[in-house]
Protein backbone atom coordinates (compact mmCIF):
# COMPACT_ATOMS: atom_id res chain seq x y z
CA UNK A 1 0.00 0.00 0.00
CA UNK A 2 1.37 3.27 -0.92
CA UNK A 3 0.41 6.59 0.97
CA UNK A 4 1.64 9.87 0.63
CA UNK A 5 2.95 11.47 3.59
CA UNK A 6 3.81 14.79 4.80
CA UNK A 7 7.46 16.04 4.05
CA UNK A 8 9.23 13.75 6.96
CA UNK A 9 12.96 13.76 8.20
CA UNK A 10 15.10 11.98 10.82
CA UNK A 11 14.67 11.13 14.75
CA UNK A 12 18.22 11.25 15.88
CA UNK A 13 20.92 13.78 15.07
CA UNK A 14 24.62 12.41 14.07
CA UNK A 15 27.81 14.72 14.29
CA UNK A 16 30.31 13.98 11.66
CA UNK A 17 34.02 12.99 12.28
CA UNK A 18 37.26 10.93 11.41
CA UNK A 19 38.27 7.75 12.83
CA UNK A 20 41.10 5.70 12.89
CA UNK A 21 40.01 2.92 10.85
CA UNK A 22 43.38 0.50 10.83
CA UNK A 23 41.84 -1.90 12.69
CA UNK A 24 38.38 -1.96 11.38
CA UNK A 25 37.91 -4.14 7.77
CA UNK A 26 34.29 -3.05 6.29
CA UNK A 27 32.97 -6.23 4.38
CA UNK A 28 32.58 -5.80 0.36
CA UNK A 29 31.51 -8.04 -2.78
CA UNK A 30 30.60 -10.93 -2.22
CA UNK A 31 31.83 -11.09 1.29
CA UNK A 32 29.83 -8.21 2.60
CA UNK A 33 27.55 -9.18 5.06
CA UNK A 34 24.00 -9.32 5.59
CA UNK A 35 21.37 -8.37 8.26
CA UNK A 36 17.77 -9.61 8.19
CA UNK A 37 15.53 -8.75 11.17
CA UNK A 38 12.46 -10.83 11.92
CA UNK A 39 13.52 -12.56 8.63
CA UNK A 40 13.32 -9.15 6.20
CA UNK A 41 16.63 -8.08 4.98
CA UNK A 42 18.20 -4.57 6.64
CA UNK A 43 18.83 -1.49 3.63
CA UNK A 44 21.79 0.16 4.29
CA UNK A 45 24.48 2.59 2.50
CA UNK A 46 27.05 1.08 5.03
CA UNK A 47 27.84 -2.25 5.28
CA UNK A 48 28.86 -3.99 8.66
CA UNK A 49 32.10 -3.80 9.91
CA UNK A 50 34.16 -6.26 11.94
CA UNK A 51 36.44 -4.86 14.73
CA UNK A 52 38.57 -7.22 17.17
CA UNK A 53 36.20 -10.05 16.33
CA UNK A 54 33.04 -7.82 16.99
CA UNK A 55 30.61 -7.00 14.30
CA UNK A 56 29.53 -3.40 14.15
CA UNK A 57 26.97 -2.57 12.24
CA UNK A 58 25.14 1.39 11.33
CA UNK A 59 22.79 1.75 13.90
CA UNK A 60 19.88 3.71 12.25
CA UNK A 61 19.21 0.77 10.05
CA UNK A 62 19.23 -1.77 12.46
CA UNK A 63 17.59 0.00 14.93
CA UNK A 64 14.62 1.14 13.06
CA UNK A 65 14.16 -2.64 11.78
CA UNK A 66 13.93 -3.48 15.19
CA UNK A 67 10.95 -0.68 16.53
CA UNK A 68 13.27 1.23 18.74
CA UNK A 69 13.19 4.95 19.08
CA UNK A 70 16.09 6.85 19.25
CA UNK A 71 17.41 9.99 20.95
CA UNK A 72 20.45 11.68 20.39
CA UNK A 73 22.60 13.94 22.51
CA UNK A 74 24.89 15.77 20.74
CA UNK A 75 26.46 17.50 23.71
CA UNK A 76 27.43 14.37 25.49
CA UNK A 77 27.78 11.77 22.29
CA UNK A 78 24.87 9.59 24.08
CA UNK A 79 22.22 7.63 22.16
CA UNK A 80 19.55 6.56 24.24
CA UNK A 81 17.35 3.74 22.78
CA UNK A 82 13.50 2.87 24.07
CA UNK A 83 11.20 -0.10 22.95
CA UNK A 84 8.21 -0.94 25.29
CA UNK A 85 9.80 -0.74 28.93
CA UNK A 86 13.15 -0.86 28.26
CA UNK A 87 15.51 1.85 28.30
CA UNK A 88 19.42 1.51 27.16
CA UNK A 89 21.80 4.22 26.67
CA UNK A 90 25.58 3.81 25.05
CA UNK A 91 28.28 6.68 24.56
CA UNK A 92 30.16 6.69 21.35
CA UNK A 93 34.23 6.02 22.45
CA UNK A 94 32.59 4.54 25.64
CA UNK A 95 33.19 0.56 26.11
CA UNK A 96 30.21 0.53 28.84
CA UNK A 97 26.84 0.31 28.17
CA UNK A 98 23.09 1.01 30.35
CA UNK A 99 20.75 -1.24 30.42
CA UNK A 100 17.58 -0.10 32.42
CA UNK A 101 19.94 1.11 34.98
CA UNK A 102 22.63 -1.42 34.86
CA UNK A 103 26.31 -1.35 33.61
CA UNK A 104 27.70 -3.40 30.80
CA UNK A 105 31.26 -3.80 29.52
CA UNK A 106 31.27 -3.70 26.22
CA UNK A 107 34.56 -5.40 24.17
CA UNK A 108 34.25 -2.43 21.56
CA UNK A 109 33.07 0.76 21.82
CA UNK A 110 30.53 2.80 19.64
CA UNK A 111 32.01 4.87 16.99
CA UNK A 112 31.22 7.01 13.86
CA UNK A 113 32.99 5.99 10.66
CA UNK A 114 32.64 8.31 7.74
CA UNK A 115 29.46 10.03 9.53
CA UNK A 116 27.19 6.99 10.34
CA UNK A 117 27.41 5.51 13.78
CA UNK A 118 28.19 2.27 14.11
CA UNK A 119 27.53 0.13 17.57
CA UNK A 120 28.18 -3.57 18.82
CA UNK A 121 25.48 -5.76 17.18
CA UNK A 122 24.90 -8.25 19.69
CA UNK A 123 25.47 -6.15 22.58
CA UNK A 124 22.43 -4.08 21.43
CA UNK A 125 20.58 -6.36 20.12
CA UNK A 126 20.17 -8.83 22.92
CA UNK A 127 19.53 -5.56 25.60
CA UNK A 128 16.05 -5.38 23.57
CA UNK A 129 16.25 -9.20 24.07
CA UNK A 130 16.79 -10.29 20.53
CA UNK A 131 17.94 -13.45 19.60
CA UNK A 132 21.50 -12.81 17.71
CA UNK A 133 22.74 -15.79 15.15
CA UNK A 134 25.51 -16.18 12.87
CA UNK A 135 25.42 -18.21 9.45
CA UNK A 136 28.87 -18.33 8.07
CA UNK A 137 27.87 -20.19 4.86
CA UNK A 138 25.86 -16.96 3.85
CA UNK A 139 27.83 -14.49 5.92
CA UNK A 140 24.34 -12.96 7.62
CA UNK A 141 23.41 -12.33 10.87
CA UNK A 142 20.30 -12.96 11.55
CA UNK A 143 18.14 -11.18 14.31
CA UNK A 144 14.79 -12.32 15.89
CA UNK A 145 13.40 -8.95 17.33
CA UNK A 146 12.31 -9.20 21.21
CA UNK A 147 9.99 -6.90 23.25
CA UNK A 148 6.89 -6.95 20.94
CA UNK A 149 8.27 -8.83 17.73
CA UNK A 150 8.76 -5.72 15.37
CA UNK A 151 7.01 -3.21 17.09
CA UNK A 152 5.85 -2.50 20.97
CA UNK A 153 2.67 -2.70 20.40
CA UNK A 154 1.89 -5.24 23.84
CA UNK A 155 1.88 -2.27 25.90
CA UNK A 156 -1.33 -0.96 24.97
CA UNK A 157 -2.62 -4.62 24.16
CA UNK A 158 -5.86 -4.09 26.59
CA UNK A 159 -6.44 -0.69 26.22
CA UNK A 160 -8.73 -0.87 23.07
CA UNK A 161 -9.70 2.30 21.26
CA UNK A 162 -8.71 4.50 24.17
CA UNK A 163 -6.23 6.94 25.59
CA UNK A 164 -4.49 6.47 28.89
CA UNK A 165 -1.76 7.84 30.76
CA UNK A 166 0.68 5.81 32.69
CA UNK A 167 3.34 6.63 35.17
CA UNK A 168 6.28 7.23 32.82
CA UNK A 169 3.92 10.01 31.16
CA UNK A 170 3.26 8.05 27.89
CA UNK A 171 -0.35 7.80 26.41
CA UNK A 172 -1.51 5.32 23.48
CA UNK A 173 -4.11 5.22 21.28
CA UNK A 174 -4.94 2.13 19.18
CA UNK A 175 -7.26 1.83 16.21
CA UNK A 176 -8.48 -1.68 16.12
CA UNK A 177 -10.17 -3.86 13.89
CA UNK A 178 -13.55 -5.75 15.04
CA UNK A 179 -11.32 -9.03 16.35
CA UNK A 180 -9.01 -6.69 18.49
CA UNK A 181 -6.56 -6.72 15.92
CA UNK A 182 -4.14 -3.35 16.31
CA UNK A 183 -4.46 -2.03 12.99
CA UNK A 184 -2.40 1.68 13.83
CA UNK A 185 -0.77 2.22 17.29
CA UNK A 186 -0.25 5.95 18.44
CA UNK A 187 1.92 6.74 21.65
CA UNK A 188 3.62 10.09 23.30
CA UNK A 189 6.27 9.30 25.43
CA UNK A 190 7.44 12.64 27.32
CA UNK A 191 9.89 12.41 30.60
CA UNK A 192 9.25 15.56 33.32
CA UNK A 193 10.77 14.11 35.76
CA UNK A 194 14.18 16.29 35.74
CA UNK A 195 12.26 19.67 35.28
CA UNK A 196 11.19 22.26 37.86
CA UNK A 197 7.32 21.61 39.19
CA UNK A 198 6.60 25.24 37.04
CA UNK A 199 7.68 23.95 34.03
CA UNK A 200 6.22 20.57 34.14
CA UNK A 201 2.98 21.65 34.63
CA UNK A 202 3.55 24.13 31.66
CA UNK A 203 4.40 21.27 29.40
CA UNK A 204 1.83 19.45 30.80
CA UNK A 205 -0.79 21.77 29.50
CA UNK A 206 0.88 21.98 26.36
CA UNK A 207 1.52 18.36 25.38
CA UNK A 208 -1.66 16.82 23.96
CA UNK A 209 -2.81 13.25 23.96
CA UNK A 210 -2.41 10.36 21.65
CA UNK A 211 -5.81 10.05 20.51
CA UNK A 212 -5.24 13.74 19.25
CA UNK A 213 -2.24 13.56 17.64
CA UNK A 214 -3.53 10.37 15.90
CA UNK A 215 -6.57 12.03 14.52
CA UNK A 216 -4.31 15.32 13.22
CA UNK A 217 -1.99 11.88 11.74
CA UNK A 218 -4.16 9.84 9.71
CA UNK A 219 -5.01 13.19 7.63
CA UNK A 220 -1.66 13.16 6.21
CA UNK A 221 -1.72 9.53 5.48
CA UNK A 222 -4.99 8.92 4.53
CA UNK A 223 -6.63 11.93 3.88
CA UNK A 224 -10.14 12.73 4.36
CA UNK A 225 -11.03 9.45 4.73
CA UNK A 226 -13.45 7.84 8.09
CA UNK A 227 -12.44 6.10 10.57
CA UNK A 228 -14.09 3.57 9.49
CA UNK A 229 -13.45 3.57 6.20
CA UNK A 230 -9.43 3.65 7.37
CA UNK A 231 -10.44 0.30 9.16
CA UNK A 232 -12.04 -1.68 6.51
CA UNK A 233 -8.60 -1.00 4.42
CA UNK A 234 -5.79 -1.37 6.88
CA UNK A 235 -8.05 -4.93 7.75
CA UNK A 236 -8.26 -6.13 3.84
CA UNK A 237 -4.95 -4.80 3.89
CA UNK A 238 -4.11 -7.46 7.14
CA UNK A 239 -6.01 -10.16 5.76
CA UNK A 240 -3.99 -9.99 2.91
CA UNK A 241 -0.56 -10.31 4.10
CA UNK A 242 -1.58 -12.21 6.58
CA UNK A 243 1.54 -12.67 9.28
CA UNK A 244 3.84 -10.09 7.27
CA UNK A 245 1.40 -7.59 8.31
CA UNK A 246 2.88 -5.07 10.33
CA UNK A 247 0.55 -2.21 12.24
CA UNK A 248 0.67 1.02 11.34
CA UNK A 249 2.29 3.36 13.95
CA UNK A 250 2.18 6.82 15.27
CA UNK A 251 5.21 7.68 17.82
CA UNK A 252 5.95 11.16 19.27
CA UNK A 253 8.87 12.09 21.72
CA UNK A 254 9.45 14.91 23.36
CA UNK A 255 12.75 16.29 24.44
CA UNK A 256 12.15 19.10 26.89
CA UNK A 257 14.80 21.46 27.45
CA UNK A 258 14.59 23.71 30.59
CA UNK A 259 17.03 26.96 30.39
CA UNK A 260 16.69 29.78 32.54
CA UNK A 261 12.72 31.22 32.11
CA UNK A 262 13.07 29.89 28.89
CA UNK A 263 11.99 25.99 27.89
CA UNK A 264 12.70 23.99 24.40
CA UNK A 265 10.06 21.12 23.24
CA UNK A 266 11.95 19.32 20.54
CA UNK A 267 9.00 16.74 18.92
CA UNK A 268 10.53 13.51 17.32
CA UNK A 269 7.70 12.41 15.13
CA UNK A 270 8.48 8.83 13.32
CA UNK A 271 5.51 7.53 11.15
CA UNK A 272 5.77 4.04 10.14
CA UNK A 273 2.67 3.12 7.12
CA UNK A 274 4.09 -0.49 5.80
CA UNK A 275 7.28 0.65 4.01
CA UNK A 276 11.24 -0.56 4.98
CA UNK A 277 11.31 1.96 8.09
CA UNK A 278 9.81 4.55 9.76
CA UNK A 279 9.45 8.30 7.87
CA UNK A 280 11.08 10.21 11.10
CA UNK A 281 11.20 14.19 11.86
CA UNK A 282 12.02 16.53 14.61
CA UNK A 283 10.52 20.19 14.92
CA UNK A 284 10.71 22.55 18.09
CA UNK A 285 9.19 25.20 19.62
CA UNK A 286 10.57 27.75 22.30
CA UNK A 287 8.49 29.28 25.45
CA UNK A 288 9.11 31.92 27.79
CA UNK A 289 8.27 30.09 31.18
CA UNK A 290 7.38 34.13 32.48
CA UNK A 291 4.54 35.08 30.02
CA UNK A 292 3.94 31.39 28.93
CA UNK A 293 3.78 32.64 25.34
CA UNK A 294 6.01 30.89 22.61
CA UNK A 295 9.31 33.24 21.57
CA UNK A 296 11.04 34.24 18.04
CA UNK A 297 14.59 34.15 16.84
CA UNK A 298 13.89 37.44 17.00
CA UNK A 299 12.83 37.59 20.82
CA UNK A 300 15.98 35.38 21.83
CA UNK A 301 18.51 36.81 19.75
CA UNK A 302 17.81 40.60 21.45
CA UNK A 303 17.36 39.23 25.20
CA UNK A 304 20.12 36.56 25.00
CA UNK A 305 22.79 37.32 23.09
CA UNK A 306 22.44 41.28 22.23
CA UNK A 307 22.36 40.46 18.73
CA UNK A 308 19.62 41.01 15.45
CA UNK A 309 18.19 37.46 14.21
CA UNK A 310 20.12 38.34 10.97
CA UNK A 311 23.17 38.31 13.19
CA UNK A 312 22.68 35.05 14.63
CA UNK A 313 22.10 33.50 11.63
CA UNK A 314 25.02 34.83 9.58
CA UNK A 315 26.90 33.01 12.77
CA UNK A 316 25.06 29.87 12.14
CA UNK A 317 25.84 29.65 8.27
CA UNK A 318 29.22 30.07 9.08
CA UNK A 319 29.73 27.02 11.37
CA UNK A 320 27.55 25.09 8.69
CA UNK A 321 30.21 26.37 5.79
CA UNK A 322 32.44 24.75 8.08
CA UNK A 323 31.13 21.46 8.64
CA UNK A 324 30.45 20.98 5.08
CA UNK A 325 33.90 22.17 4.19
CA UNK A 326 35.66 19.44 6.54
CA UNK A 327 33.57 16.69 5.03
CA UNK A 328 31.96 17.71 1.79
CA UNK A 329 31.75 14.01 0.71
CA UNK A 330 28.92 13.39 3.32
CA UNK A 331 26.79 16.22 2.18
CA UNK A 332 24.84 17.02 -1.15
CA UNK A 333 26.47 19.34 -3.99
CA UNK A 334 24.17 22.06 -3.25
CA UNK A 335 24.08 21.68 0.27
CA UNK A 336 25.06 24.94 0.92
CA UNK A 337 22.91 26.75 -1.67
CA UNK A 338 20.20 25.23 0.71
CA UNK A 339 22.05 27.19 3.02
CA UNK A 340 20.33 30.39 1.91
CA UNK A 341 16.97 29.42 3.29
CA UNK A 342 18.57 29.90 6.49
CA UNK A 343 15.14 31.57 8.16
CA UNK A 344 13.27 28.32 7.60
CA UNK A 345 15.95 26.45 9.92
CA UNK A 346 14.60 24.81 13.50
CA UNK A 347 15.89 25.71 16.24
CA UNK A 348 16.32 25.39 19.79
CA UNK A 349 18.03 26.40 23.74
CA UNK A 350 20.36 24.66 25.45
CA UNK A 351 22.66 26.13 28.35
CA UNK A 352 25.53 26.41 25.71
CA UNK A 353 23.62 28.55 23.10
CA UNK A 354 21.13 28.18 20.24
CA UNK A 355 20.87 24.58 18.26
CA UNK A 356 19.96 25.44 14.53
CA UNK A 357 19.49 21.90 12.70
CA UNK A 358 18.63 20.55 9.61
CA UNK A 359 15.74 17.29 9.21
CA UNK A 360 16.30 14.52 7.01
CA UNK A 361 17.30 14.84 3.28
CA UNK A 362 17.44 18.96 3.35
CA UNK A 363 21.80 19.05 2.95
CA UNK A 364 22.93 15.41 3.81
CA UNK A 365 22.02 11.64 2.79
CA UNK A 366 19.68 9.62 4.46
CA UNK A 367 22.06 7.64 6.70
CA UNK A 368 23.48 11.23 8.54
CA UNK A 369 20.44 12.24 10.18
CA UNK A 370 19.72 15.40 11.69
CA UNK A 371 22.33 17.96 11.13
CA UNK A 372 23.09 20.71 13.77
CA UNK A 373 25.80 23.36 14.79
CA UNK A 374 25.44 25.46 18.38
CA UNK A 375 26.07 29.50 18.12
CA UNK A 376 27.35 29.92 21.60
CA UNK A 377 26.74 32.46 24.22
């Protein structure tokens, strides 16, 4: 089934830089091998890599195979992954790794190599409690996805076609068909927990509920089409394919950024609709926590940093110029023609300075994700 869905870009964000790569042979030809999760083969522009007997392998691809959401914090080189109840963080250069809490050594470490990150398989893999084989007649490894098969979908398995709210502030909505078969799953995971009591009641008021953003969803997938009518497809559609039907889903983050009176909501929207992977984007918004009212470039550039917007942003192509200049390979020819359409950039606060960024597509491949430089205070 083919939909057409709004414009779309990446989850995570992934910085750019060189590695040693002595030790590290990337299989090629014949001998490059292959990953299939849940029995479907894993697209990717990089192919694994094997380091001291471990196989790395680019972590967007597998991870998106596998259902997991991603976060990524440029400021500390930290990728935290979440699937269902289960929480693990890793640090690229670091050889430990958090699972739900706990510490695991790790023989090799997280790493980018020529702009994609590339992490332990197995390590990862069996944290989500995936089954991790090895075929050396046709050089694949093979992965059986745990926590929910492909997608987390048991979590809301009882909660039919209604929102709820659960103690780790995430809500689901799922559309069902009449057997109780999830046909679209919709969830907002959002984490107050590390915020003042001010602010989290703020975002509070201004995050909305599943059941929302599923209905202000399904218009850009399906148009103006019923609910019903979305039902009676998606469940030909699932009789169909039978088994290798996978439910839609609906997943919004939100990375909440408290600085001074001012607060950041980053959204990480990721839309999967039956293709290879999710369609993934990010988009933020900026408040003043003292009138409550949502601030410009203009507002912050005057109150934070004495400067025009124009000012700001003339900083902000600069440091792009840069980053494209150190490693033009990774970025499109006219990456920084797009450059020009600075004003249509996102942005966002963080206790070091302003976070301009580019989504998915708009200067770089696929594979590099977001793209962001920081104009300092």
């Amino acid at each position: 089934m083919k939909r057409k869905i709004t414009s779309l870009f990446l989850t995570s964000t992934f910085i750019f830089s060189q590695i040693t790569t002595s030790n590290i042979f990337a299989d090629s030809g014949s001998d490059r091998i292959e990953i299939i999760v849940n029995e479907t083969p894993v697209e990717s522009e990089q192919a694994p890599v094997i380091e001291n007997g471990r196989t790395l392998v680019p972590f967007r691809a597998v991870s998106e195979a596998m259902g997991i959401e991603v976060l990524w914090n440029s400021a500390e080189k930290t990728i935290t992954c979440k699937k269902a109840d289960k929480t693990v963080s890793v640090s690229i250069g670091s050889n430990e790794i958090d699972v739900d809490g706990k510490k695991i050594i790790l023989d090799v470490s997280p790493k980018i190599i020529d702009g994609t990150t590339f992490v332990p398989l197995r390590a990862i893999s069996e944290s989500f409690g995936a089954d991790v084989n090895w075929n050396g007649e046709t050089k694949t490894v093979e992965i059986k996805s745990g926590i929910s098969e492909t997608k987390p979908l048991e979590s809301s398995e009882n909660q039919s076609q209604e929102t709820s709210e659960s103690e780790n502030n995430s809500n689901v909505y799922d559309l069902k068909d009449n057997d109780g078969n999830v046909l679209i799953h919709s969830e907002v995971i959002f984490d107050t927990d590390k915020l003042s009591e001010k602010t989290s009641e703020f975002i509070k008021s201004k995050l909305t509920t599943a059941k929302e953003l599923f209905s202000a969803s399904i218009t850009d997938v399906f148009g103006s089409s019923s609910e019903d009518d979305i039902i009676k497809e998606l469940t030909d559609f699932r009789n169909e394919f039978g088994e290798n039907f996978n439910p839609y889903e609906f997943i919004f983050m939100y990375d909440i950024i408290e600085t001074d009176n001012f607060v950041s909501i980053n959204e990480y929207v990721s839309l999967y609709t039956g293709g290879a992977h999710p369609t993934n984007a990010m988009s933020s918004k900026i408040y003043d926590l003292d009138t409550e009212k949502e601030v410009t470039l203009d507002d912050i550039s005057k109150k934070l940093f004495n400067k025009t917007s124009e000012e700001i942003i003339e900083q902000a192509k600069k440091l792009f110029i840069e980053k494209i200049d150190s490693e033009p390979e990774s970025f499109f020819e006219d990456s920084k023609e797009t450059l020009d359409t600075i004003n249509k950039y996102n942005f966002y606060l963080t206790e070091k300075g302003i976070v301009f960024y580019f989504n998915q597509y708009e200067i770089a491949p696929y594979a590099a994700g977001i793209i962001d430089v920081t104009v300092e205070f």
